[in-house]
PDB file of N, CA and C in Angstrom:
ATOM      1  N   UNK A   1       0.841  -1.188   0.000  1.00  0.00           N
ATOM      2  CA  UNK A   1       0.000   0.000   0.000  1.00  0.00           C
ATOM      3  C   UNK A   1       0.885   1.250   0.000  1.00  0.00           C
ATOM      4  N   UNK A   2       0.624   1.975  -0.500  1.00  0.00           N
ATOM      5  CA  UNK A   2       1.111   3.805  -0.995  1.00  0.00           C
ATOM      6  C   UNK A   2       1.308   4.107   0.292  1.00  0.00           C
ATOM      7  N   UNK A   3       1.883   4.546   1.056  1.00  0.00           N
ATOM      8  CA  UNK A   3       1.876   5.370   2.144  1.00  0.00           C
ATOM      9  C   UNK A   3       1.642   7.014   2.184  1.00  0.00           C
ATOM     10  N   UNK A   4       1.022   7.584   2.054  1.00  0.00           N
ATOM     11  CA  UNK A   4      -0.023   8.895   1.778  1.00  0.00           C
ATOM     12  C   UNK A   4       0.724   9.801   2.638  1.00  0.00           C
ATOM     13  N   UNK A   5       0.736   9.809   3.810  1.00  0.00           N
ATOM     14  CA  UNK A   5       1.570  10.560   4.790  1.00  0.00           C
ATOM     15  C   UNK A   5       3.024  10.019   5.030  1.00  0.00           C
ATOM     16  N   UNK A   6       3.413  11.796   4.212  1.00  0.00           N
ATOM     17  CA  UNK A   6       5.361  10.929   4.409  1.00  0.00           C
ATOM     18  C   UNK A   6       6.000  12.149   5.353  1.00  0.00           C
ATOM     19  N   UNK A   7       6.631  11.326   6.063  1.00  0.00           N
ATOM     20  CA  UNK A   7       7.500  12.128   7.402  1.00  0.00           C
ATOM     21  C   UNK A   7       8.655  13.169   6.604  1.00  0.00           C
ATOM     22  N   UNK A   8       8.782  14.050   6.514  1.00  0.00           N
ATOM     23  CA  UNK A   8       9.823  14.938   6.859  1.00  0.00           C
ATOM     24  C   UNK A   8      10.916  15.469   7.679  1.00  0.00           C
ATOM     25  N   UNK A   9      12.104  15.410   6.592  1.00  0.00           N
ATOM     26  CA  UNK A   9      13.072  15.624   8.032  1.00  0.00           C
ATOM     27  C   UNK A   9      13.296  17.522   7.442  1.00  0.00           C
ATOM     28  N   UNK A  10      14.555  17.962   7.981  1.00  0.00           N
ATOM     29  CA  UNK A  10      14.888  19.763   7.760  1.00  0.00           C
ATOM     30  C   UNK A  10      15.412  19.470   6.286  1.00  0.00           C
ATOM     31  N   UNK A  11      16.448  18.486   5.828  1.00  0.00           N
ATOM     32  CA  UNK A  11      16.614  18.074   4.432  1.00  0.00           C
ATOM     33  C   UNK A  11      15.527  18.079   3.645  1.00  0.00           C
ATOM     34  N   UNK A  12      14.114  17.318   3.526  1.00  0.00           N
ATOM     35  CA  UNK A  12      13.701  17.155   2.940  1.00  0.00           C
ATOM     36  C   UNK A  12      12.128  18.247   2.433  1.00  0.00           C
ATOM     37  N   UNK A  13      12.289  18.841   3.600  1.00  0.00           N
ATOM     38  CA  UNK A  13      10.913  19.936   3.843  1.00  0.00           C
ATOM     39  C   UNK A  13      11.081  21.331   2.343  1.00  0.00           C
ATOM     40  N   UNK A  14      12.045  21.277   1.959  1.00  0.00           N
ATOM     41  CA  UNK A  14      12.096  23.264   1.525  1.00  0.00           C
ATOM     42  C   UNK A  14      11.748  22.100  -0.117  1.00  0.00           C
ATOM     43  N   UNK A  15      12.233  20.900  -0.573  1.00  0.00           N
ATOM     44  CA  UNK A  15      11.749  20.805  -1.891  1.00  0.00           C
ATOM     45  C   UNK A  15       9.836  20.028  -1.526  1.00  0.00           C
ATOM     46  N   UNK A  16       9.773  19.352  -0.824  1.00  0.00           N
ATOM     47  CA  UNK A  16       8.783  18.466  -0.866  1.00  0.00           C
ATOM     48  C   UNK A  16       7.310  19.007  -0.258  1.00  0.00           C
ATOM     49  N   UNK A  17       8.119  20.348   0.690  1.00  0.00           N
ATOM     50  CA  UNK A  17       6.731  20.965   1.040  1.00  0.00           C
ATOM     51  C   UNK A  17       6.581  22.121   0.533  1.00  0.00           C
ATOM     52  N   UNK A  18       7.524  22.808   0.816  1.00  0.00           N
ATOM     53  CA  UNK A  18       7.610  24.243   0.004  1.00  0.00           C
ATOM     54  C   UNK A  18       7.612  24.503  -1.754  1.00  0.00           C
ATOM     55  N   UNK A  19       8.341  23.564  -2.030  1.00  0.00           N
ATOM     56  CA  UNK A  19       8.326  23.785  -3.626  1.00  0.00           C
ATOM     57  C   UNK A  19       7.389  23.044  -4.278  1.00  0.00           C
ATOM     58  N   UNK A  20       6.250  22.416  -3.599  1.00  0.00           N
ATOM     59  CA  UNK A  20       5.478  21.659  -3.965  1.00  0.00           C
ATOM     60  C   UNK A  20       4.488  22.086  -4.830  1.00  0.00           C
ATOM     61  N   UNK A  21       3.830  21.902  -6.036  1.00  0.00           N
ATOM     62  CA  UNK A  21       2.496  23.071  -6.604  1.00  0.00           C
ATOM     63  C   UNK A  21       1.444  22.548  -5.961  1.00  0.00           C
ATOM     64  N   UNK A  22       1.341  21.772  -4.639  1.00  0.00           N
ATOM     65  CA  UNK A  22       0.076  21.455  -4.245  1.00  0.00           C
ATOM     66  C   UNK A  22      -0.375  22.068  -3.237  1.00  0.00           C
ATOM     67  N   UNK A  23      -1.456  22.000  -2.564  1.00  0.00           N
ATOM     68  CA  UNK A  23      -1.646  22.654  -1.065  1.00  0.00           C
ATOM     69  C   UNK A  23      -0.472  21.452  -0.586  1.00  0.00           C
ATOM     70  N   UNK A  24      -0.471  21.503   0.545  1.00  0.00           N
ATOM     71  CA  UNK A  24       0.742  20.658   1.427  1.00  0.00           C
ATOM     72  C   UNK A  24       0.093  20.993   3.053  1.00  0.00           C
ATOM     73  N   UNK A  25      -0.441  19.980   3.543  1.00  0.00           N
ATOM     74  CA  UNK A  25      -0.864  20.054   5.009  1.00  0.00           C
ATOM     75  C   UNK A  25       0.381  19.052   5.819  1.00  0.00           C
ATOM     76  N   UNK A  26       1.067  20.153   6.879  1.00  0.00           N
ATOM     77  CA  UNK A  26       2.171  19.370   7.751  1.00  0.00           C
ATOM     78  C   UNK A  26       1.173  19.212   9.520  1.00  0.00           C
ATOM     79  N   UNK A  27       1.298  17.990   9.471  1.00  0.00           N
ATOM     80  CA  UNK A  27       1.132  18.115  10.956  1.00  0.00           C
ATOM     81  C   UNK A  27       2.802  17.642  11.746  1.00  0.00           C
ATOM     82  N   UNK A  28       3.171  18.707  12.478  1.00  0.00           N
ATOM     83  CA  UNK A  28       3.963  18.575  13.782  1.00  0.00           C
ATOM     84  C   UNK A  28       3.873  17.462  14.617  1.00  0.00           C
ATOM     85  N   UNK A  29       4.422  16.792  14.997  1.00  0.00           N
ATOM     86  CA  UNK A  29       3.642  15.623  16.204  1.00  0.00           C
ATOM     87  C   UNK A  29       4.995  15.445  16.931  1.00  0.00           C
ATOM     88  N   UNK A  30       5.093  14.516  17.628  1.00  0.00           N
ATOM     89  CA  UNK A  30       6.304  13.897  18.293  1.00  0.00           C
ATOM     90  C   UNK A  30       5.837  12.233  19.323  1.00  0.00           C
ATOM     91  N   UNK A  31       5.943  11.683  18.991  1.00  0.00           N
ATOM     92  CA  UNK A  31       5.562   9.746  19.233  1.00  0.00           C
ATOM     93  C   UNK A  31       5.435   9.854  20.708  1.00  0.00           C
ATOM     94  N   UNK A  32       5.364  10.527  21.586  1.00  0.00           N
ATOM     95  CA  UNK A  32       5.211  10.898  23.080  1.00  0.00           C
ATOM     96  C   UNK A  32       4.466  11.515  23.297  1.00  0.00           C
ATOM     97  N   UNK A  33       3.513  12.187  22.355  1.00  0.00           N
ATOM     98  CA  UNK A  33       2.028  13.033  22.491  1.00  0.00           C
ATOM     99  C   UNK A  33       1.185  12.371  22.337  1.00  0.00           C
ATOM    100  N   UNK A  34       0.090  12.193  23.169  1.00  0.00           N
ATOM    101  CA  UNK A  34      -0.923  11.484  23.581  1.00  0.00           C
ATOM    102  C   UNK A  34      -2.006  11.801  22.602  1.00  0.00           C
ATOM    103  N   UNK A  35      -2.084  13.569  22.401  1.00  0.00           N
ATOM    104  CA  UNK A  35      -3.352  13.676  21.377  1.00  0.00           C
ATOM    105  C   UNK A  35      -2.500  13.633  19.780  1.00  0.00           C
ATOM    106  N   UNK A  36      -1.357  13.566  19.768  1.00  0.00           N
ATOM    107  CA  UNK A  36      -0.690  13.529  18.416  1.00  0.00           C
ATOM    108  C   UNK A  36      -1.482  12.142  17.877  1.00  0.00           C
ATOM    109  N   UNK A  37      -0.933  10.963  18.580  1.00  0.00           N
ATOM    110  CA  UNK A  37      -1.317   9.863  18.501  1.00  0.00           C
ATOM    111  C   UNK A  37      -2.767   9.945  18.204  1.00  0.00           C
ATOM    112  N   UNK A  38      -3.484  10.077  18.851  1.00  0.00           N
ATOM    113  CA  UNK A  38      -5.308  10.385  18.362  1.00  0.00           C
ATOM    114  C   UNK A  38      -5.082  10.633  17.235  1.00  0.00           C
ATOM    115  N   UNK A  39      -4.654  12.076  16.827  1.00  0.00           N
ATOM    116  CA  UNK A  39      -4.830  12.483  15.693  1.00  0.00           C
ATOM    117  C   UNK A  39      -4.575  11.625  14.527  1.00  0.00           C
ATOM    118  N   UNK A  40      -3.210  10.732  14.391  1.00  0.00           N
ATOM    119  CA  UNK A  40      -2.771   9.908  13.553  1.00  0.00           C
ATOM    120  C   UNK A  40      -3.599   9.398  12.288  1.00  0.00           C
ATOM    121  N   UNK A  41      -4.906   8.643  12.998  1.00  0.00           N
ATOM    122  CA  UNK A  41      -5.261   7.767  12.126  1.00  0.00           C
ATOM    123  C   UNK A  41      -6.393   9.008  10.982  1.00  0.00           C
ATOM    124  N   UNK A  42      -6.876  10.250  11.944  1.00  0.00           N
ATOM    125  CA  UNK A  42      -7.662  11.378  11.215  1.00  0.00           C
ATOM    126  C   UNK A  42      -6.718  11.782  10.294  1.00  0.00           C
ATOM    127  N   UNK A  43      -5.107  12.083   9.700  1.00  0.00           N
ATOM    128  CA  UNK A  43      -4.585  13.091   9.525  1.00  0.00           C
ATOM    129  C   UNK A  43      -4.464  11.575   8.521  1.00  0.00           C
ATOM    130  N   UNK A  44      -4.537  10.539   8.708  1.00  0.00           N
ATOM    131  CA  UNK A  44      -4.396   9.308   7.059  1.00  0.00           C
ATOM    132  C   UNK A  44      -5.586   9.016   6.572  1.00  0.00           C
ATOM    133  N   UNK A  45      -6.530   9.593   7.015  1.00  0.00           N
ATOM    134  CA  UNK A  45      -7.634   9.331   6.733  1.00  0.00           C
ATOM    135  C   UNK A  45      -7.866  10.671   5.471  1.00  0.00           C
ATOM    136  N   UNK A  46      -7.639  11.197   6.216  1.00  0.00           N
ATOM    137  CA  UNK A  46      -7.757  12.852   5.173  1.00  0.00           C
ATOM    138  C   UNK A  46      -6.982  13.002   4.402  1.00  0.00           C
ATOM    139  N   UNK A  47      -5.789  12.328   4.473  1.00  0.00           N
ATOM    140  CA  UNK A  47      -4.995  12.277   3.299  1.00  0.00           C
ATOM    141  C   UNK A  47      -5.491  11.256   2.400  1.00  0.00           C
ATOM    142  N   UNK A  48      -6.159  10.182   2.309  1.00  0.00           N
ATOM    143  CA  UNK A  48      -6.944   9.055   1.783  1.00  0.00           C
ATOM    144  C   UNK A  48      -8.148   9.876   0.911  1.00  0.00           C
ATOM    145  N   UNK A  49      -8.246  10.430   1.437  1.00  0.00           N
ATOM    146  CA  UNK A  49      -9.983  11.149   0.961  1.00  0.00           C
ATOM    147  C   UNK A  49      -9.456  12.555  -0.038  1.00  0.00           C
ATOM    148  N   UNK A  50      -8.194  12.838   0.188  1.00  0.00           N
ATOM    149  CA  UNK A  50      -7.882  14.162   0.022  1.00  0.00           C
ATOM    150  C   UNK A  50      -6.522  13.998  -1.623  1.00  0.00           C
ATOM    151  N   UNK A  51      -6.336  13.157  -2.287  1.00  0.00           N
ATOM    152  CA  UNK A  51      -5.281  12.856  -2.935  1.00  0.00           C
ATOM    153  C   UNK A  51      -4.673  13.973  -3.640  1.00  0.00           C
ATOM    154  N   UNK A  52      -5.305  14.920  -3.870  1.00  0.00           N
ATOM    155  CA  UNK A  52      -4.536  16.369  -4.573  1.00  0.00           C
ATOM    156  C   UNK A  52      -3.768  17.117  -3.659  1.00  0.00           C
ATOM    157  N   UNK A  53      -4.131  16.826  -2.440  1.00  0.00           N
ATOM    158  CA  UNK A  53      -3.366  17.596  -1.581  1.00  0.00           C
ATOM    159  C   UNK A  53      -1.763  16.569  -0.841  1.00  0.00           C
ATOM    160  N   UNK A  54      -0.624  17.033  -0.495  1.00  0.00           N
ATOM    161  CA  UNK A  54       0.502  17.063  -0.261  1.00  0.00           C
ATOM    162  C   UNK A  54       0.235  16.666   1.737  1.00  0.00           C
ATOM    163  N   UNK A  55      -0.046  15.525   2.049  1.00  0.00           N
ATOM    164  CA  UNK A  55       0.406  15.579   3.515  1.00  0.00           C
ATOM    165  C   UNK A  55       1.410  14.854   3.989  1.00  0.00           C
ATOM    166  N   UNK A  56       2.111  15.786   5.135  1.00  0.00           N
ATOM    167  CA  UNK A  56       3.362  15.380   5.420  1.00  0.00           C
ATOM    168  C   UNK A  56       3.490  15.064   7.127  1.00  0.00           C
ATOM    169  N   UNK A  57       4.398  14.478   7.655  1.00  0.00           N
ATOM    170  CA  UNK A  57       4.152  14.370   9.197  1.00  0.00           C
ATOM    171  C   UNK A  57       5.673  14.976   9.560  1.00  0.00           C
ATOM    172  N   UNK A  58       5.278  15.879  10.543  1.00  0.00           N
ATOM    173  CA  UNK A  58       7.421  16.338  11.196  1.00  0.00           C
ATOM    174  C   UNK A  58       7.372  16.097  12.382  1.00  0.00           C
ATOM    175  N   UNK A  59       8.247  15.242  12.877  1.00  0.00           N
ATOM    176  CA  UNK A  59       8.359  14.987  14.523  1.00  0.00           C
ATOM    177  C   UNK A  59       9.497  15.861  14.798  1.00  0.00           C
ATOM    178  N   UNK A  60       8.753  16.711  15.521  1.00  0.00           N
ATOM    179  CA  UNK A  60       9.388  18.113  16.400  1.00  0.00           C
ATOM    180  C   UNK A  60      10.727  17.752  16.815  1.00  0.00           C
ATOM    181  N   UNK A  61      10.929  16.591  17.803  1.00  0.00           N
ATOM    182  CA  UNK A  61      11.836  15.949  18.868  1.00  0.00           C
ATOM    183  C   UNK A  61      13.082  15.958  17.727  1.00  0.00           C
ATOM    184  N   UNK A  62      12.920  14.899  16.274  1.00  0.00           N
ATOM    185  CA  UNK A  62      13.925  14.932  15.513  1.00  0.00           C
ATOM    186  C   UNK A  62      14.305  16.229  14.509  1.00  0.00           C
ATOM    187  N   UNK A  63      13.308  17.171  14.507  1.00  0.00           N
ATOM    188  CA  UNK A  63      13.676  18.306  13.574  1.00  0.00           C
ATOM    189  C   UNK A  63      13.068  19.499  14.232  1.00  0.00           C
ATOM    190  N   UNK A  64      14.415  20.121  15.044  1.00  0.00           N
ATOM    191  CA  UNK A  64      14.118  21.086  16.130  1.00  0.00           C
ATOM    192  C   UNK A  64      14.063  22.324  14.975  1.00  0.00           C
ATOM    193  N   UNK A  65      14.683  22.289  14.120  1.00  0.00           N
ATOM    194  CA  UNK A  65      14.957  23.898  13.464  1.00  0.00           C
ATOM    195  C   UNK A  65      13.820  24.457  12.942  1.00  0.00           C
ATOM    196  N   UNK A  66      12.953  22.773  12.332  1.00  0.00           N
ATOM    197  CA  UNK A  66      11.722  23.370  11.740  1.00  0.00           C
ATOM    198  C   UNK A  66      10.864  23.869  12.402  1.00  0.00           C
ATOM    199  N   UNK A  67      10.657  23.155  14.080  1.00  0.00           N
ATOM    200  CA  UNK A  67       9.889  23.651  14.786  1.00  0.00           C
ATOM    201  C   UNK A  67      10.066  25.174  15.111  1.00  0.00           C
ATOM    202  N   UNK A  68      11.469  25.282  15.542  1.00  0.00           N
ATOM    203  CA  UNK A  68      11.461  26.240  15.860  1.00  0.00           C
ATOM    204  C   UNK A  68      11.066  27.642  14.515  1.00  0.00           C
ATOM    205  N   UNK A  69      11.406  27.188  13.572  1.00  0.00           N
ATOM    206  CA  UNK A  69      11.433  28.173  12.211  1.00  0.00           C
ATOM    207  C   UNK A  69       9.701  28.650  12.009  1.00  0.00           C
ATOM    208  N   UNK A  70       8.703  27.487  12.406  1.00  0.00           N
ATOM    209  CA  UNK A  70       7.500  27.606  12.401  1.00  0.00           C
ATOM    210  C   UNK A  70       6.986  28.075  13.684  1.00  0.00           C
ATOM    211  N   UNK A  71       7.767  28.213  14.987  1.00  0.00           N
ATOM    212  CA  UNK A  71       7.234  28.544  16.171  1.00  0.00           C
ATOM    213  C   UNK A  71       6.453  27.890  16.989  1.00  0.00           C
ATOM    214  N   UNK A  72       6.584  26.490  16.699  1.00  0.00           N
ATOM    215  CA  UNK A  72       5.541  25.135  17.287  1.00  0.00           C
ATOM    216  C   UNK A  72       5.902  25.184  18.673  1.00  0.00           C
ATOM    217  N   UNK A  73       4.721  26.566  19.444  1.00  0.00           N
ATOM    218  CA  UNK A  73       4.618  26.011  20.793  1.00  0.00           C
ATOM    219  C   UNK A  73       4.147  25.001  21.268  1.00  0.00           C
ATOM    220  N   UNK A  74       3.144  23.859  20.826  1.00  0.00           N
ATOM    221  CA  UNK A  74       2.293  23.391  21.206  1.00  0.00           C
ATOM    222  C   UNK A  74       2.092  22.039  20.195  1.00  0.00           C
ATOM    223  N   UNK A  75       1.905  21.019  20.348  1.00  0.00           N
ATOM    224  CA  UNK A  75       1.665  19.422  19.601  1.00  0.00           C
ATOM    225  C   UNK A  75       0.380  18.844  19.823  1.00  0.00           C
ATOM    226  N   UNK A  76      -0.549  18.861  18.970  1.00  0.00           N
ATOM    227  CA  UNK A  76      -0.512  18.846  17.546  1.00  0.00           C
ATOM    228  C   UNK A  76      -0.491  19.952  17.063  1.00  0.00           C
ATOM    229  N   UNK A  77       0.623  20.275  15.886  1.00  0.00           N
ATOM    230  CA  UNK A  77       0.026  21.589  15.221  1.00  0.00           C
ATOM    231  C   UNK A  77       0.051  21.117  13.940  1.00  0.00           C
ATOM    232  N   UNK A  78      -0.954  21.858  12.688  1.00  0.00           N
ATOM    233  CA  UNK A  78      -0.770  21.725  11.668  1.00  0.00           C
ATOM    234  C   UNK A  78      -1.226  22.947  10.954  1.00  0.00           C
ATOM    235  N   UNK A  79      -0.061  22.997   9.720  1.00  0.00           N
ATOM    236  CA  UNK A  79       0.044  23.566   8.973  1.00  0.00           C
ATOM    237  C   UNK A  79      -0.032  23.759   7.627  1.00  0.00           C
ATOM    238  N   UNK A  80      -0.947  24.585   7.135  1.00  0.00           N
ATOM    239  CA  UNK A  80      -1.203  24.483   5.667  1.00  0.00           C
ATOM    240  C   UNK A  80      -0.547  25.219   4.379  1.00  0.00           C
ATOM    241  N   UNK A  81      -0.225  24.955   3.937  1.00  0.00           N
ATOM    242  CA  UNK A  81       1.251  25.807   3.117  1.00  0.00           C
ATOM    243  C   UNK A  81       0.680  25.662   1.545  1.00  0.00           C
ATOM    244  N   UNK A  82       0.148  26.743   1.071  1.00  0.00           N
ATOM    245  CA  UNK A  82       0.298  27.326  -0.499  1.00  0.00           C
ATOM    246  C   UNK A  82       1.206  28.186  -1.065  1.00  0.00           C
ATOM    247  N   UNK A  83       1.706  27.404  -2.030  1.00  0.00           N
ATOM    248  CA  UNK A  83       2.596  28.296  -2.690  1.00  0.00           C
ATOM    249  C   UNK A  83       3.875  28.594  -1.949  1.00  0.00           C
ATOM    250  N   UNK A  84       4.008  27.306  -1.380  1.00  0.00           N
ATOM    251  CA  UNK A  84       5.642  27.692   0.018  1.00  0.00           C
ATOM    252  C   UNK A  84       5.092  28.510   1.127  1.00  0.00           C
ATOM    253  N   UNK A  85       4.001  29.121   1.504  1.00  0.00           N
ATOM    254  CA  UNK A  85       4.037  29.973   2.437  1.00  0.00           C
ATOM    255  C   UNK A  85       3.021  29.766   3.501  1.00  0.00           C
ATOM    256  N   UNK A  86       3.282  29.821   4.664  1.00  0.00           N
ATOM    257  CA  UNK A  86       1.769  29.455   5.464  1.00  0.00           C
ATOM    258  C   UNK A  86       0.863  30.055   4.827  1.00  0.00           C
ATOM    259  N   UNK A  87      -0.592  29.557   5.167  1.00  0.00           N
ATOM    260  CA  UNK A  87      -1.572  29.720   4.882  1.00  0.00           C
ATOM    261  C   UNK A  87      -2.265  30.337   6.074  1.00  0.00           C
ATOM    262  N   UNK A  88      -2.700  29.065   6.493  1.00  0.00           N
ATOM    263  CA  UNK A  88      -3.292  29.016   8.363  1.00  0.00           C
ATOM    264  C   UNK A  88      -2.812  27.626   9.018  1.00  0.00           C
ATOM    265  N   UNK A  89      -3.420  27.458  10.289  1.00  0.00           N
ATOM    266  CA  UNK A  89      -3.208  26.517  11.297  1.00  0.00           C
ATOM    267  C   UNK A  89      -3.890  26.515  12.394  1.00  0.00           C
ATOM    268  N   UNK A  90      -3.645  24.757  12.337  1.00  0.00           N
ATOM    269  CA  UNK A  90      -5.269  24.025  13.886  1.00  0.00           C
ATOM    270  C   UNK A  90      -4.052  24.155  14.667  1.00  0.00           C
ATOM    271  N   UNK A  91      -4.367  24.319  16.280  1.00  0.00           N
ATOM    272  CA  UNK A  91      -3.502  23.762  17.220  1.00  0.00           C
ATOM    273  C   UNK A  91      -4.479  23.099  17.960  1.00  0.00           C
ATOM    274  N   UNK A  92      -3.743  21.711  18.318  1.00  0.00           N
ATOM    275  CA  UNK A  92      -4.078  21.292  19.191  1.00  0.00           C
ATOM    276  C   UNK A  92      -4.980  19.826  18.210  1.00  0.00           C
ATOM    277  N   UNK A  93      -5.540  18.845  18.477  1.00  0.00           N
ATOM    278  CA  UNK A  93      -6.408  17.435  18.323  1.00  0.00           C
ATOM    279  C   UNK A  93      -7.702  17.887  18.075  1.00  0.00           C
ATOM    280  N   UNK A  94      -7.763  17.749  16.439  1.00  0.00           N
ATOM    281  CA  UNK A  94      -8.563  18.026  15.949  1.00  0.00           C
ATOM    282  C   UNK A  94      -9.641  16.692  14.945  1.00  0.00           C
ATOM    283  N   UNK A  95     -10.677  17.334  14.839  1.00  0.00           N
ATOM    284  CA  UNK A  95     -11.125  16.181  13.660  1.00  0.00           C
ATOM    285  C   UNK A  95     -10.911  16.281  12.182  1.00  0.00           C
ATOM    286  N   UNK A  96     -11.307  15.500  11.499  1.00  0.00           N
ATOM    287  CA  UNK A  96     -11.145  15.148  10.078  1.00  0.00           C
ATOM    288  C   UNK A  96     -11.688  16.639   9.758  1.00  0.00           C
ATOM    289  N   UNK A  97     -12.795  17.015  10.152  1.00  0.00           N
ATOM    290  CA  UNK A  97     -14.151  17.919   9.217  1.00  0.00           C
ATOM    291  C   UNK A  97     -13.072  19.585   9.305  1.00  0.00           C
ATOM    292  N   UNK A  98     -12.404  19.661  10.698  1.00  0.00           N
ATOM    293  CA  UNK A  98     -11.728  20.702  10.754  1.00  0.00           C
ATOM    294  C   UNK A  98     -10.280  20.761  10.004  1.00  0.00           C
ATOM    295  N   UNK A  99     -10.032  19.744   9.511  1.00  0.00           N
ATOM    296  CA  UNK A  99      -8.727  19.306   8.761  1.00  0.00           C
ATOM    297  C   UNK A  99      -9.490  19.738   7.115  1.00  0.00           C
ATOM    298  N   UNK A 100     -10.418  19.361   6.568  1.00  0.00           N
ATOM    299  CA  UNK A 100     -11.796  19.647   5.305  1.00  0.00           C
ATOM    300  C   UNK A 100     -12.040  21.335   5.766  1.00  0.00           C
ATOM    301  N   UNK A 101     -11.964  21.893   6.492  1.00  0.00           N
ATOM    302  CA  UNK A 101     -12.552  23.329   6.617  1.00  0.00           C
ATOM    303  C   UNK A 101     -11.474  24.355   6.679  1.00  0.00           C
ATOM    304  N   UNK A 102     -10.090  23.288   6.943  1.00  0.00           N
ATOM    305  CA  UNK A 102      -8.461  24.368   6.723  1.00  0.00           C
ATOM    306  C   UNK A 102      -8.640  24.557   5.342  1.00  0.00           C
ATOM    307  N   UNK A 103      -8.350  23.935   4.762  1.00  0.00           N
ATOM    308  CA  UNK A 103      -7.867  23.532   3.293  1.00  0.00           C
ATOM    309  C   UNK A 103      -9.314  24.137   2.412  1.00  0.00           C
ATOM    310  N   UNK A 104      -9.943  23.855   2.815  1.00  0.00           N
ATOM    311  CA  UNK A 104     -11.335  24.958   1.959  1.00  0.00           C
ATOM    312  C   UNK A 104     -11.590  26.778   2.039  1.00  0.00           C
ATOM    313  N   UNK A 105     -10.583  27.588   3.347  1.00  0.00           N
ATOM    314  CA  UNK A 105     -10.613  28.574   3.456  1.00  0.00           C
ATOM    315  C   UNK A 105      -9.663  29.343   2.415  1.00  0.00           C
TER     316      UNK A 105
END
């Protein structure tokens, strides 16, 4: 099976998310967050349902620069990036419908 959600490291983020011509939704997480984990199976689900769009997963813990470059106080965060540039962003354990209502604004 395709794996839909692909992890990002600081190498791989500036061509695969930024230079991407698609929307590109990153969720932040780190394997020690309790609602990250929740979120998991919503954020493959929406990428399943969602195939034009670019989703990516960054674990904070292994790629501090990005966090810090994006300002990730807080896990879960996600981020929606057109055209290389934020868009907007959920913080915090969210559902599918609010993941469908980023990406539609």
């Amino acid at each position: 099976m395709l794996k839909l959600v692909k992890n990002q490291t600081e190498s791989t983020f500036t061509v695969d998310v930024l230079q991407t011509s698609r929307l590109a939704v990153v969720d932040f997480w780190a394997p020690w967050c309790g609602p990250c984990n929740q979120m998991a199976p919503v954020v493959e689900a929406f990428a399943e349902d969602q195939p034009d769009i670019a989703v990516f997963k960054v674990d904070v813990d292994q790629n501090p620069n990005l966090s810090k470059t994006y300002k990730i106080q807080s896990i879960p965060t996600i981020i929606l990036f057109e055209n290389g540039k934020e868009k907007n962003r959920l913080i915090g354990s969210v559902g599918k419908q609010a993941l469908l209502d980023l990406v539609a604004q």
